[in-house]
N, C-alpha and C. Protein backbone atom coordinates (compact mmCIF):
# COMPACT_ATOMS: atom_id res chain seq x y z
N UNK A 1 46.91 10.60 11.92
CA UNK A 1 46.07 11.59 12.58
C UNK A 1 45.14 12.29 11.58
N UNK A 2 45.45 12.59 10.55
CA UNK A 2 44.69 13.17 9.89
C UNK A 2 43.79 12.62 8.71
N UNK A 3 44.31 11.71 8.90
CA UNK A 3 43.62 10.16 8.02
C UNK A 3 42.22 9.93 8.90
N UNK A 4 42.81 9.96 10.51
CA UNK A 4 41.32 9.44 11.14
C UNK A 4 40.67 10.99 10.88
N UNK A 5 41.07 12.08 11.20
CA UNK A 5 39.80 13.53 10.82
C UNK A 5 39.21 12.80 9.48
N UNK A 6 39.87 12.81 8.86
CA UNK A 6 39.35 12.00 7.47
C UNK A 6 37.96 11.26 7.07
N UNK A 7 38.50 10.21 7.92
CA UNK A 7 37.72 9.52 7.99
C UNK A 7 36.06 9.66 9.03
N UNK A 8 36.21 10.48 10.12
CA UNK A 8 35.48 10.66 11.15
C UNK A 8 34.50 11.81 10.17
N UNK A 9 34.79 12.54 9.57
CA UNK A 9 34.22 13.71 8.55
C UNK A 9 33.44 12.95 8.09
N UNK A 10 33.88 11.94 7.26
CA UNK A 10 33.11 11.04 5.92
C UNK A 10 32.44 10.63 6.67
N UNK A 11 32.48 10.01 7.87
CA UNK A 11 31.30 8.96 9.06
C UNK A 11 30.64 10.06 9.24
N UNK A 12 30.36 11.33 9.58
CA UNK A 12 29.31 12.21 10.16
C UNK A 12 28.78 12.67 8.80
N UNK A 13 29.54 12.73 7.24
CA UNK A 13 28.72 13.24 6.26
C UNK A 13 27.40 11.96 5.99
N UNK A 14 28.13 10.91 5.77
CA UNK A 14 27.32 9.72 5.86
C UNK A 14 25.87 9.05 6.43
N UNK A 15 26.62 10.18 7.94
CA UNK A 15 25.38 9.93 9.07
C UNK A 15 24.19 10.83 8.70
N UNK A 16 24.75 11.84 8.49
CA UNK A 16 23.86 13.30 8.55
C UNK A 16 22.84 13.19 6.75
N UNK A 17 23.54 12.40 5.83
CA UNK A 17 22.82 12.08 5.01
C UNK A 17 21.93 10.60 5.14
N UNK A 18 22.63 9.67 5.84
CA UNK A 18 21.40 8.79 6.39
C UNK A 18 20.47 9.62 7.16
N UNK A 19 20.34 10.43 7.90
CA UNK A 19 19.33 11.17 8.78
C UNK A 19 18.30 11.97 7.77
N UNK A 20 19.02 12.66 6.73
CA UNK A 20 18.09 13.47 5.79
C UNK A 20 17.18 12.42 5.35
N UNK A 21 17.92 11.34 4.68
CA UNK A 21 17.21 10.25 3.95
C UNK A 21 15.90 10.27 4.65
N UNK A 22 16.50 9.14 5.48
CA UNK A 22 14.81 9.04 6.68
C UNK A 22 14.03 9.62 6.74
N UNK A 23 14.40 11.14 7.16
CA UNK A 23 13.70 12.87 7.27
C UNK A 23 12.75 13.00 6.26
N UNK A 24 12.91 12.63 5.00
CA UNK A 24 12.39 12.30 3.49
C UNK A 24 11.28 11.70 3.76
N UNK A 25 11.41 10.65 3.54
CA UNK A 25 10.84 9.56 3.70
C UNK A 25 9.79 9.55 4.86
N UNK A 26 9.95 10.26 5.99
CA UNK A 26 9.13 9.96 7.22
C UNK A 26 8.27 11.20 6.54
N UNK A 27 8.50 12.37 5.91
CA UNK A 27 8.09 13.36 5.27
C UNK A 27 6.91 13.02 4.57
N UNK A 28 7.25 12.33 3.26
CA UNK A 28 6.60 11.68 2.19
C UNK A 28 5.57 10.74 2.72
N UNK A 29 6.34 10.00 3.56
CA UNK A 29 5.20 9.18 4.32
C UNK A 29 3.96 10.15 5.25
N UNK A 30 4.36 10.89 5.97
CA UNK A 30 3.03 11.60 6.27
C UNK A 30 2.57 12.51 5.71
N UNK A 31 2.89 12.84 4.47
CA UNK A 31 1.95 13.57 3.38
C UNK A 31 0.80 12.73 2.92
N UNK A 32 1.52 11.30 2.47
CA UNK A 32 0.70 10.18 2.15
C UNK A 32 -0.34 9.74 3.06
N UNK A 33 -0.32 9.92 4.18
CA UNK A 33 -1.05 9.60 5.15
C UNK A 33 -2.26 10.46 5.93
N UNK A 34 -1.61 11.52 5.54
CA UNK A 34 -2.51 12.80 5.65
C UNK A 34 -3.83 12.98 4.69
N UNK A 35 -3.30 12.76 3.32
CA UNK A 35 -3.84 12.44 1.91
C UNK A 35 -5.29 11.89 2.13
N UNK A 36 -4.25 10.25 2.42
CA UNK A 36 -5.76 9.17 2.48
C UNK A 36 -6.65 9.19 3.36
N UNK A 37 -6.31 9.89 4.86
CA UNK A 37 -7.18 10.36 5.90
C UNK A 37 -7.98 11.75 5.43
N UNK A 38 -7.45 12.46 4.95
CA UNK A 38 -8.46 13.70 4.01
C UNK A 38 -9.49 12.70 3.05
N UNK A 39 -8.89 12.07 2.61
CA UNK A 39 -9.92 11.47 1.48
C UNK A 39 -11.01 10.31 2.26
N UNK A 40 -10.46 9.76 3.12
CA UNK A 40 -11.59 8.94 3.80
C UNK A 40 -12.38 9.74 4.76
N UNK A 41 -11.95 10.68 5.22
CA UNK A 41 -12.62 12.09 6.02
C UNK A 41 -14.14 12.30 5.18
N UNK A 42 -13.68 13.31 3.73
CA UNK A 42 -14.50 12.92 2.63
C UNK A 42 -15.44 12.26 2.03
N UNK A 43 -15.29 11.00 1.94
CA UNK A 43 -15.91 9.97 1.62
C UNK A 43 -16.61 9.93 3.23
N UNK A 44 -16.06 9.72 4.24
CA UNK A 44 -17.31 9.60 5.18
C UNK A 44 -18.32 10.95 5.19
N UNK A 45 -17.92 11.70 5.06
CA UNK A 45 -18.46 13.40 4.96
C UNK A 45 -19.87 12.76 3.31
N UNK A 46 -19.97 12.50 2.79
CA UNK A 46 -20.22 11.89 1.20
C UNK A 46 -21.22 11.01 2.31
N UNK A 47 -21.03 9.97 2.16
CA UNK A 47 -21.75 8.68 3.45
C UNK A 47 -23.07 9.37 4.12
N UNK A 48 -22.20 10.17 4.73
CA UNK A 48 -23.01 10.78 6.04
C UNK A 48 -24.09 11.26 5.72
């Protein structure tokens, strides 16, 4: 019984740090994306 709390703990710490991960990452990724759309914004603004 207390082996599975155990274990069910470690599965939701696991989960909840796979979720941050992603969270990161989907983060980073639309900073990056934001970035190069400012900068091609720019450059067409430059163009124009």
């Amino acid at each position: 019984m207390t082996n599975d709390k155990f274990v069910s703990k470690s599965l939701k710490l696991l989960y909840l740090k796979r979720i941050t991960q992603s969270y990161k990452a989907n983060f980073l990724f639309t900073i990056r994306f934001l970035n190069l759309l400012t900068a091609l914004s720019a450059n067409l603004i430059i163009l124009f």
